[in-house]
C-alpha atoms as a PDB file:
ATOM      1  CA  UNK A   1      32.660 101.633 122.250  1.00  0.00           C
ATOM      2  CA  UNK A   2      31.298 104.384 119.842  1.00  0.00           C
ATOM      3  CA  UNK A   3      31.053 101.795 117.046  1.00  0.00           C
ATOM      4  CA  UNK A   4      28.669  99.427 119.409  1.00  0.00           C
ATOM      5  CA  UNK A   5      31.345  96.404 118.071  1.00  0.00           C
ATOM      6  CA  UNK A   6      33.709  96.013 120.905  1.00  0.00           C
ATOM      7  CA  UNK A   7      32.150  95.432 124.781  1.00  0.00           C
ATOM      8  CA  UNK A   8      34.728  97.108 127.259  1.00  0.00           C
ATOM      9  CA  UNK A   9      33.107  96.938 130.482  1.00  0.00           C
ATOM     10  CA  UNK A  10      29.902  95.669 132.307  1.00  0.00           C
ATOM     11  CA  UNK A  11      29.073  97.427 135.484  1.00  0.00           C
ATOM     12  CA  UNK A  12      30.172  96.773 138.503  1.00  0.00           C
ATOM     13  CA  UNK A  13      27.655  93.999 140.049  1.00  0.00           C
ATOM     14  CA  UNK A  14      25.898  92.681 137.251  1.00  0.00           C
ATOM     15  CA  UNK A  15      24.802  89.093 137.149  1.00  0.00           C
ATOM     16  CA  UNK A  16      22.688  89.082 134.426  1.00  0.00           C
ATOM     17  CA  UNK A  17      24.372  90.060 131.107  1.00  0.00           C
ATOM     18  CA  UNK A  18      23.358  90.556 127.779  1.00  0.00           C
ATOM     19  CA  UNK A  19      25.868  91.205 125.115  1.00  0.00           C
ATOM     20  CA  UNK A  20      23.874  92.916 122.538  1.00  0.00           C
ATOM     21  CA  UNK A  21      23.462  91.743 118.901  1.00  0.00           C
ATOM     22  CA  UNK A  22      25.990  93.227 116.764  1.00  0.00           C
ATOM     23  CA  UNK A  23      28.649  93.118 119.269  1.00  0.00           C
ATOM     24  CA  UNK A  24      32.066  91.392 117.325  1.00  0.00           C
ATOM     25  CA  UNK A  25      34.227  91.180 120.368  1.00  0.00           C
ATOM     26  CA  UNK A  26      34.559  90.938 124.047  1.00  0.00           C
ATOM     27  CA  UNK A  27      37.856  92.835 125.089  1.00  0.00           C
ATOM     28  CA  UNK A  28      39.918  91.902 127.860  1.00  0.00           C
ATOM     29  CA  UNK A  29      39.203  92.958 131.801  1.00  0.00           C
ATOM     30  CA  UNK A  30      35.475  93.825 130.611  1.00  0.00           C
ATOM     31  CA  UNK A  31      33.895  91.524 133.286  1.00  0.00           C
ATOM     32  CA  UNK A  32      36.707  92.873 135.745  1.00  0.00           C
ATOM     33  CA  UNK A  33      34.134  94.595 137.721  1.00  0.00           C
ATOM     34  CA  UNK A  34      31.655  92.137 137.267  1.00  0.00           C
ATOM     35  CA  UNK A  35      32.781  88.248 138.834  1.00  0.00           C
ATOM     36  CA  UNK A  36      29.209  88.157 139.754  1.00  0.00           C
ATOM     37  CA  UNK A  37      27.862  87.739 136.750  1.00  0.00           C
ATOM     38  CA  UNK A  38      26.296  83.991 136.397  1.00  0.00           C
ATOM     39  CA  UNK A  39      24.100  84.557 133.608  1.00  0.00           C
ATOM     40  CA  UNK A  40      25.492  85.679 130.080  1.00  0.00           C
ATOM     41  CA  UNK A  41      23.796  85.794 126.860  1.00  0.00           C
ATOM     42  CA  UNK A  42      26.044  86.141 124.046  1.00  0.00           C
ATOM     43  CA  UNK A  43      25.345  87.826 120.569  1.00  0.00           C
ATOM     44  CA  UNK A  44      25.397  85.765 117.630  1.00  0.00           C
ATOM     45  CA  UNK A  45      27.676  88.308 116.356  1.00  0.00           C
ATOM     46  CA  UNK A  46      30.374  87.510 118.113  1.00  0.00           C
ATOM     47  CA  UNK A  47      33.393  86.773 116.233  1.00  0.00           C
ATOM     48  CA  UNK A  48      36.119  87.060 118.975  1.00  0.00           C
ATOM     49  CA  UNK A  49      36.527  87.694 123.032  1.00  0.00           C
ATOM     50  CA  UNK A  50      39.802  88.591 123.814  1.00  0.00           C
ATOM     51  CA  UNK A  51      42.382  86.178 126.252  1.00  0.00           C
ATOM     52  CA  UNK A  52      40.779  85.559 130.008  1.00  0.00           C
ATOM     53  CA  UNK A  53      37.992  88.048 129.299  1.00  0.00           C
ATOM     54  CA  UNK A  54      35.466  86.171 130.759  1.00  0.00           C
ATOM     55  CA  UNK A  55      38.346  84.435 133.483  1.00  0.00           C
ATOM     56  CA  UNK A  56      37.353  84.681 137.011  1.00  0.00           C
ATOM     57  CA  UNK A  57      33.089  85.589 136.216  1.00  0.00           C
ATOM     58  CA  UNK A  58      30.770  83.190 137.838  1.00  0.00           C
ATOM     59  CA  UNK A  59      30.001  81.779 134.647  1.00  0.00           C
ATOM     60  CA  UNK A  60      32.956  80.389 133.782  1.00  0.00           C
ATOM     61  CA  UNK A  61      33.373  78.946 137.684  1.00  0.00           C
ATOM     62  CA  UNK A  62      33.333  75.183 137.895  1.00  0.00           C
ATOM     63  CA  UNK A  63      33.438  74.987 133.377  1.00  0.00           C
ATOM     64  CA  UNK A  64      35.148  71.853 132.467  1.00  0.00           C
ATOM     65  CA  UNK A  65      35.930  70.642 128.825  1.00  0.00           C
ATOM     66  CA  UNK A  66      35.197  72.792 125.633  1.00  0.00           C
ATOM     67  CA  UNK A  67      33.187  76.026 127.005  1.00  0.00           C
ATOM     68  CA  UNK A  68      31.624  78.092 124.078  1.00  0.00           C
ATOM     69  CA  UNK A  69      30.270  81.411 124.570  1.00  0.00           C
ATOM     70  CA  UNK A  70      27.617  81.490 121.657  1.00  0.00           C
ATOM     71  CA  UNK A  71      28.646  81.532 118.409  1.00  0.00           C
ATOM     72  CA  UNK A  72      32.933  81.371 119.802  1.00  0.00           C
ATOM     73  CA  UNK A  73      34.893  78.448 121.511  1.00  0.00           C
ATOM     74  CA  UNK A  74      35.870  80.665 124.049  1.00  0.00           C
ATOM     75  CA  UNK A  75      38.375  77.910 126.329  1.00  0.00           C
ATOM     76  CA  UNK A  76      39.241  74.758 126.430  1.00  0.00           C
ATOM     77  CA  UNK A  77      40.096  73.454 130.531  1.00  0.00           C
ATOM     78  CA  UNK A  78      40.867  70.558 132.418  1.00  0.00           C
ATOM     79  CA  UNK A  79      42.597  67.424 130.521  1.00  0.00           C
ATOM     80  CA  UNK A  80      40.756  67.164 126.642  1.00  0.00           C
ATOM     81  CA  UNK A  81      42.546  65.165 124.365  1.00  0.00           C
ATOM     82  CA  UNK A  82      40.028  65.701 121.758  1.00  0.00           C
ATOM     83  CA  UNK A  83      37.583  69.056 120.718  1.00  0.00           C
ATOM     84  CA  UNK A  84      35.199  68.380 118.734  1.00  0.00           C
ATOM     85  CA  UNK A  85      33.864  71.750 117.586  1.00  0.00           C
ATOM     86  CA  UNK A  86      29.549  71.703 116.867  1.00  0.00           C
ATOM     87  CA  UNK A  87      28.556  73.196 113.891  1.00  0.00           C
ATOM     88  CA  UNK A  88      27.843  76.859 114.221  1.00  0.00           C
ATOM     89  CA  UNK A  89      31.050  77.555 115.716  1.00  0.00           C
ATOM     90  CA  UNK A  90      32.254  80.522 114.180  1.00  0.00           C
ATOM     91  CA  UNK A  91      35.533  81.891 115.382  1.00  0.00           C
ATOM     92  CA  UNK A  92      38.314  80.391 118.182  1.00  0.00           C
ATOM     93  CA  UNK A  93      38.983  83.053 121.053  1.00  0.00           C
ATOM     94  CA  UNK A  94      42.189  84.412 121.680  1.00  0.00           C
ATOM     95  CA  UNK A  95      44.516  81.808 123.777  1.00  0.00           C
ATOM     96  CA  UNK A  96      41.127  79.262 123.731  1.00  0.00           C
ATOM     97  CA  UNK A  97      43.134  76.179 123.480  1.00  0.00           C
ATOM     98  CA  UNK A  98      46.640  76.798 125.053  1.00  0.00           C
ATOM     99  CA  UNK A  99      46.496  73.506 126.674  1.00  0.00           C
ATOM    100  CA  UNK A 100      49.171  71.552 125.782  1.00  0.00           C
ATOM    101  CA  UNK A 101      46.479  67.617 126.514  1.00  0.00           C
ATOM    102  CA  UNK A 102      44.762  69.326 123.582  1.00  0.00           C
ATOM    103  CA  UNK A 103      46.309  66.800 120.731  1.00  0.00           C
ATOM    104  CA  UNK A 104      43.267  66.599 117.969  1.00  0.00           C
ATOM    105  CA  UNK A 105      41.394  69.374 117.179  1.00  0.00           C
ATOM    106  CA  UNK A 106      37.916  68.533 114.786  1.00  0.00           C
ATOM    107  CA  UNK A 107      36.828  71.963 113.102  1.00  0.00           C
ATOM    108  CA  UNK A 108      33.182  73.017 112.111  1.00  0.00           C
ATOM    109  CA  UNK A 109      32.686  73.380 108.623  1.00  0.00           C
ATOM    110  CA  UNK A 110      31.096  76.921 110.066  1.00  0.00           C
ATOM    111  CA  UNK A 111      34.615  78.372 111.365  1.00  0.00           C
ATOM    112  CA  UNK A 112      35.926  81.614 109.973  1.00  0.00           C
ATOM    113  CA  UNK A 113      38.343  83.063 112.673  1.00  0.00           C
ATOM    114  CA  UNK A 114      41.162  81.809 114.665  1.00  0.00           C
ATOM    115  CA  UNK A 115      42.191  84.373 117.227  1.00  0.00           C
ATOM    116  CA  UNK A 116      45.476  85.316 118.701  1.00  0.00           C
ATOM    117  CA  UNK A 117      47.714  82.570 120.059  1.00  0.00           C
ATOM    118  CA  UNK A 118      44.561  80.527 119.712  1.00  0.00           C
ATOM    119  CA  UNK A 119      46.269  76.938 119.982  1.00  0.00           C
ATOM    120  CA  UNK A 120      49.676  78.461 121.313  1.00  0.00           C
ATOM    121  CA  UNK A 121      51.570  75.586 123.375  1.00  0.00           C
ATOM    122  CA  UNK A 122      48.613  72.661 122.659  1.00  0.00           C
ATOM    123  CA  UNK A 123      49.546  69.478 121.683  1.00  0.00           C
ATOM    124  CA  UNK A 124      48.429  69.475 118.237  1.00  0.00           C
ATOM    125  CA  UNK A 125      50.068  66.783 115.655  1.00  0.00           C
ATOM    126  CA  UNK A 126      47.751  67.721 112.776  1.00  0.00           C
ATOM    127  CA  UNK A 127      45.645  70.499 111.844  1.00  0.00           C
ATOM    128  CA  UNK A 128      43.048  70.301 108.846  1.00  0.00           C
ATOM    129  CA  UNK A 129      41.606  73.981 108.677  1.00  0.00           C
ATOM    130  CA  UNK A 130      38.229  74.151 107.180  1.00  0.00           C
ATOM    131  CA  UNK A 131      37.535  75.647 104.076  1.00  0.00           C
ATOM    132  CA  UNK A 132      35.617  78.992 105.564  1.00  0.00           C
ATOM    133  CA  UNK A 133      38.717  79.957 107.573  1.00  0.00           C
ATOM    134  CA  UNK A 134      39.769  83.665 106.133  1.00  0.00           C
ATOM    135  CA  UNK A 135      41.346  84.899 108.983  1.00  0.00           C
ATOM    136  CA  UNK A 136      44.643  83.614 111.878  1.00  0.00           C
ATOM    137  CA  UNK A 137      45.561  85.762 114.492  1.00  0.00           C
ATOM    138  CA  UNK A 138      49.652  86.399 115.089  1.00  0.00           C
ATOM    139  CA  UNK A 139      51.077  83.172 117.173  1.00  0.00           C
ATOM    140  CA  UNK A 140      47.525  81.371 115.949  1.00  0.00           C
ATOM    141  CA  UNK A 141      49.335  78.042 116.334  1.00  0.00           C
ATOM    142  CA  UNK A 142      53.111  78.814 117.734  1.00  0.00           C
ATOM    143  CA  UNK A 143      55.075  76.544 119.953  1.00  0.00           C
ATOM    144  CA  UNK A 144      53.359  73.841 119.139  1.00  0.00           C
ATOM    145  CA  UNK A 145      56.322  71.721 119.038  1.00  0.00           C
ATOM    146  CA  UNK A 146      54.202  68.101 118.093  1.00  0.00           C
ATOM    147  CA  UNK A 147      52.408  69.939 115.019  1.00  0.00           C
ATOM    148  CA  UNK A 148      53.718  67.607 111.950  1.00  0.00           C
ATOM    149  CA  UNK A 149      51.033  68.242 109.205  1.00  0.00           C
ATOM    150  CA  UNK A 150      48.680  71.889 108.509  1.00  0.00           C
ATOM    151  CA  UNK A 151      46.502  71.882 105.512  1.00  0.00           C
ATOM    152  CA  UNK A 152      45.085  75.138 104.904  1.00  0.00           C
ATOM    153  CA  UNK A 153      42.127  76.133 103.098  1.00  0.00           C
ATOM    154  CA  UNK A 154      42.610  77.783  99.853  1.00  0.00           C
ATOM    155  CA  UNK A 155      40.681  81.167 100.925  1.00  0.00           C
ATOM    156  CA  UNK A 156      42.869  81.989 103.745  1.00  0.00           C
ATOM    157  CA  UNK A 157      44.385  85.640 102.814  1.00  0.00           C
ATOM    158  CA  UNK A 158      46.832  86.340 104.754  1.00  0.00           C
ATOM    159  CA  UNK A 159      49.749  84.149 107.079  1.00  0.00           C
ATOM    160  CA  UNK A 160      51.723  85.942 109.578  1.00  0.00           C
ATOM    161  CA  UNK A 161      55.023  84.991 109.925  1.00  0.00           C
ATOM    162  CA  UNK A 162      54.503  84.333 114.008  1.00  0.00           C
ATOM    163  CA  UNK A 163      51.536  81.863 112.974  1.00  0.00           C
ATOM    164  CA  UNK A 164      53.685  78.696 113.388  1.00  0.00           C
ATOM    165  CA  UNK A 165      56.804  79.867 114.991  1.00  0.00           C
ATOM    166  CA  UNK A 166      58.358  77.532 117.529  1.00  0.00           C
ATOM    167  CA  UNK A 167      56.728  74.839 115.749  1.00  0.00           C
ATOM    168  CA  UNK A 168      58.821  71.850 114.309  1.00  0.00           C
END
């Protein structure tokens, strides 16, 4: 994009990818025209990639468990009870953890964003947000119907009302 923040596309072809530092997010369908692509190097700028972005690339082809892409827990796949986020985790992806075997979630102390509809449908019980969080996308954590106990952290600016909706 004109801002060099947001990567929209990647040629048709490429295997080899770099996303260049300073690039925030990944939008959605920019790796439409490039399955082939096997080897990605993410930014350390990251901060979000958008739902299924990276869905159907030869990187993410035979990805079990908690898959990060650099500095973002990008999806969560197959049957995880537990994620156990490493420190330098920075942000959660859009839709990364809609998987509803997903019942404990363990932040790092290093996590700032939660994108949208980031734990939508999971099988959380209890959430303990970590103190950096500033930021929850809309439907961050809704229909989540086993979600009994949130504690948020006392920098978190704003709530949308969607944030926990269909939650008990």
């Amino acid at each position: 994009t004109a801002d060099g923040k947001t990567l929209v596309m990647v040629g048709a072809g490429a295997t080899d990818v770099v996303v260049a530092e300073g690039t925030e997010i990944i939008a959605a369908g920019s790796f439409d025209l490039a399955l082939d692509a096997l080897n990605i190097q993410f930014a350390t700028t990251l901060k979000n990639i958008e739902a299924d972005a990276l869905n159907g690339t030869a990187w993410m082809r035979d990805k079990n468990g908690a898959v990060a892409a650099g500095p973002v827990l990008y999806k969560v796949i197959g049957d995880v009870n537990t994620v156990m986020m490493l420190s330098g985790i920075t942000a959660v992806a859009d839709g990364a953890v809609k998987n509803p075997s997903v019942e404990n979630i363990i932040f790092a102390d290093t996590v700032t964003y939660i994108g949208i509809d980031a734990f939508a449908g999971s099988g959380l019980k209890e959430v303990v947000l970590p103190d950096a969080v500033t930021y929850m996308g809309t439907g961050a954590f809704k229909d989540c119907v086993a979600l009994v106990s949130v504690t948020l952290p006392a920098g978190i600016e704003e709530i949308v009302s969607s944030t926990f909706s269909g939650c008990t």
